[in-house]
PDB file of N, CA and C in Angstrom:
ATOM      1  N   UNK A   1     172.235-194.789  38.733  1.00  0.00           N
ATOM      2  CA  UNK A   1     172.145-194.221  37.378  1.00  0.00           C
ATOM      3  C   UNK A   1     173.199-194.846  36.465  1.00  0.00           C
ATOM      4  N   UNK A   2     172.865-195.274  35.415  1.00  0.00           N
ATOM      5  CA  UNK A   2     174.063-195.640  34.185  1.00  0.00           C
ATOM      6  C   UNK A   2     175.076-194.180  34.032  1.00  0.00           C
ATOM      7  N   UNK A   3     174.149-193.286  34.074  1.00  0.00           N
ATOM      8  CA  UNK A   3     175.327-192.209  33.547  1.00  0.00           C
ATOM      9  C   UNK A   3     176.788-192.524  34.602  1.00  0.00           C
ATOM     10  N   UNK A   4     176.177-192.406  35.307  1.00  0.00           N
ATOM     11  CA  UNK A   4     177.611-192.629  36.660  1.00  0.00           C
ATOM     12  C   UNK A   4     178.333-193.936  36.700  1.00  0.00           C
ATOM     13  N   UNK A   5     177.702-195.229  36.206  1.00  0.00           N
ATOM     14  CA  UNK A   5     178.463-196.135  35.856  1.00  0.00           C
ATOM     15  C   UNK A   5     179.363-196.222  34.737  1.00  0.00           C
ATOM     16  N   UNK A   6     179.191-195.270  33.888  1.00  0.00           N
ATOM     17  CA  UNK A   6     179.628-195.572  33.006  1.00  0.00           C
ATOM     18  C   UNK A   6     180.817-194.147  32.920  1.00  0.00           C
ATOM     19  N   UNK A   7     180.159-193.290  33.641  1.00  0.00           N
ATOM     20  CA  UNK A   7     181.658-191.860  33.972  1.00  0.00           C
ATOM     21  C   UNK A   7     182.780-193.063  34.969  1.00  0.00           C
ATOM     22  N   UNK A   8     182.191-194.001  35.734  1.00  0.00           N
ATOM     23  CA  UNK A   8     183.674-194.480  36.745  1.00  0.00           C
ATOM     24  C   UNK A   8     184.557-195.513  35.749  1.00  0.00           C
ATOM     25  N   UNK A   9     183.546-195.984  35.210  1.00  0.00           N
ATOM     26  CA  UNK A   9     183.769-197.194  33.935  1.00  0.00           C
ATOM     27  C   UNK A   9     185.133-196.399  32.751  1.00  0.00           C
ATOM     28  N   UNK A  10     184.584-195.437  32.719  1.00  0.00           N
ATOM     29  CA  UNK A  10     185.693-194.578  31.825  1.00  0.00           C
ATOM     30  C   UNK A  10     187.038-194.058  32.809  1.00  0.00           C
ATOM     31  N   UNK A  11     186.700-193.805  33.653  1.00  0.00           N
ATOM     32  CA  UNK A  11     188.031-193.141  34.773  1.00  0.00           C
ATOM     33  C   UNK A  11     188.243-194.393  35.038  1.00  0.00           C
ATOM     34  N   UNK A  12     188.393-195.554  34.951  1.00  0.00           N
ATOM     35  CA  UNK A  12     188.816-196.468  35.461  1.00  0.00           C
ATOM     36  C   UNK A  12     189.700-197.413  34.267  1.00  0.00           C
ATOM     37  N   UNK A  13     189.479-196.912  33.007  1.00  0.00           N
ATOM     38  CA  UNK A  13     190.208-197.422  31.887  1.00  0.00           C
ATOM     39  C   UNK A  13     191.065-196.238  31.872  1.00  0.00           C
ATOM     40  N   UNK A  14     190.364-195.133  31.927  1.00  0.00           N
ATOM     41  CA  UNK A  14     191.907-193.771  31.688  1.00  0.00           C
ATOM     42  C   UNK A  14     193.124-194.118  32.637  1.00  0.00           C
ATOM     43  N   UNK A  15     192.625-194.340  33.767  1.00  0.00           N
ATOM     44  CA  UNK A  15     193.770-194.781  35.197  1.00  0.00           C
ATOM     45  C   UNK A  15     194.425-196.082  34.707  1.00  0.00           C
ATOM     46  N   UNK A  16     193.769-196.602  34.357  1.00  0.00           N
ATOM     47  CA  UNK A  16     194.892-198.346  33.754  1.00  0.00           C
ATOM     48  C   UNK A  16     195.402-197.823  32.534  1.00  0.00           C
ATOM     49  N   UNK A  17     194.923-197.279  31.563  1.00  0.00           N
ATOM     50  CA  UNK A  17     195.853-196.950  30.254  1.00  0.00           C
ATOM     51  C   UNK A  17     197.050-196.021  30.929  1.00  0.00           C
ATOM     52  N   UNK A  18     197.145-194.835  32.001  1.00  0.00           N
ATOM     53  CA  UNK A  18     197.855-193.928  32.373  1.00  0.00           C
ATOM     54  C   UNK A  18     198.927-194.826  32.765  1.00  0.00           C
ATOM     55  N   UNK A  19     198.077-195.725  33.638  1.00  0.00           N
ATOM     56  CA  UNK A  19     199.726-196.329  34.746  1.00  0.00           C
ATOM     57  C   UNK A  19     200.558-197.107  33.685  1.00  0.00           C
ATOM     58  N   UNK A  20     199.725-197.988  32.236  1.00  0.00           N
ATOM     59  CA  UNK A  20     200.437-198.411  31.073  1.00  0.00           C
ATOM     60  C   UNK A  20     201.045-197.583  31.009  1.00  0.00           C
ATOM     61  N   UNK A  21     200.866-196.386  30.104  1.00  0.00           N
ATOM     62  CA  UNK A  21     201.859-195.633  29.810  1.00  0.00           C
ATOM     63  C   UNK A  21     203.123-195.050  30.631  1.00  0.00           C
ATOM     64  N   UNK A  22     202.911-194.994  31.776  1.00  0.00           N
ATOM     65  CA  UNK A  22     204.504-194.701  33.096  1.00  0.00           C
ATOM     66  C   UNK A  22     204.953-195.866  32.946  1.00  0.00           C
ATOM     67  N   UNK A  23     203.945-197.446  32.773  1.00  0.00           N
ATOM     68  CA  UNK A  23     205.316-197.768  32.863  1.00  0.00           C
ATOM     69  C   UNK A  23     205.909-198.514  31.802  1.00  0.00           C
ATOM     70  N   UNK A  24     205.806-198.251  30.821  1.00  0.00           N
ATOM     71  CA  UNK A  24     206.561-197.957  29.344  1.00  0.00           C
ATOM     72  C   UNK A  24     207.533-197.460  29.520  1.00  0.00           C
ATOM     73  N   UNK A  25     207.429-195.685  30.021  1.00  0.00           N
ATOM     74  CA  UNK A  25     207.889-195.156  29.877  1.00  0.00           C
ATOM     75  C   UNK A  25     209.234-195.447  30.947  1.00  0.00           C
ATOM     76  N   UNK A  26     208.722-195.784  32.263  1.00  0.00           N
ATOM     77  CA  UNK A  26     209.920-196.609  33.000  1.00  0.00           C
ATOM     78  C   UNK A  26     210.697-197.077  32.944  1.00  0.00           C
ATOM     79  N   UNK A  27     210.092-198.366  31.578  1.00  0.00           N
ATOM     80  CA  UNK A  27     211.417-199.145  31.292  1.00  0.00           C
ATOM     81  C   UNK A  27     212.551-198.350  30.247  1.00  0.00           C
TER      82      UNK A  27
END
């Protein structure tokens, strides 16, 4: 189904923008 490609497609940019943001915040 697209719907489901495109729900992992989104959790999978939220998880890379998140770990951006820790480690911003890291430095």
């Amino acid at each position: 189904m697209v719907l489901v490609e495109v729900l992992f497609a989104l959790l999978f940019l939220n998880s890379v923008l998140l770990y951006l943001t820790l480690l911003c915040l890291w430095c």
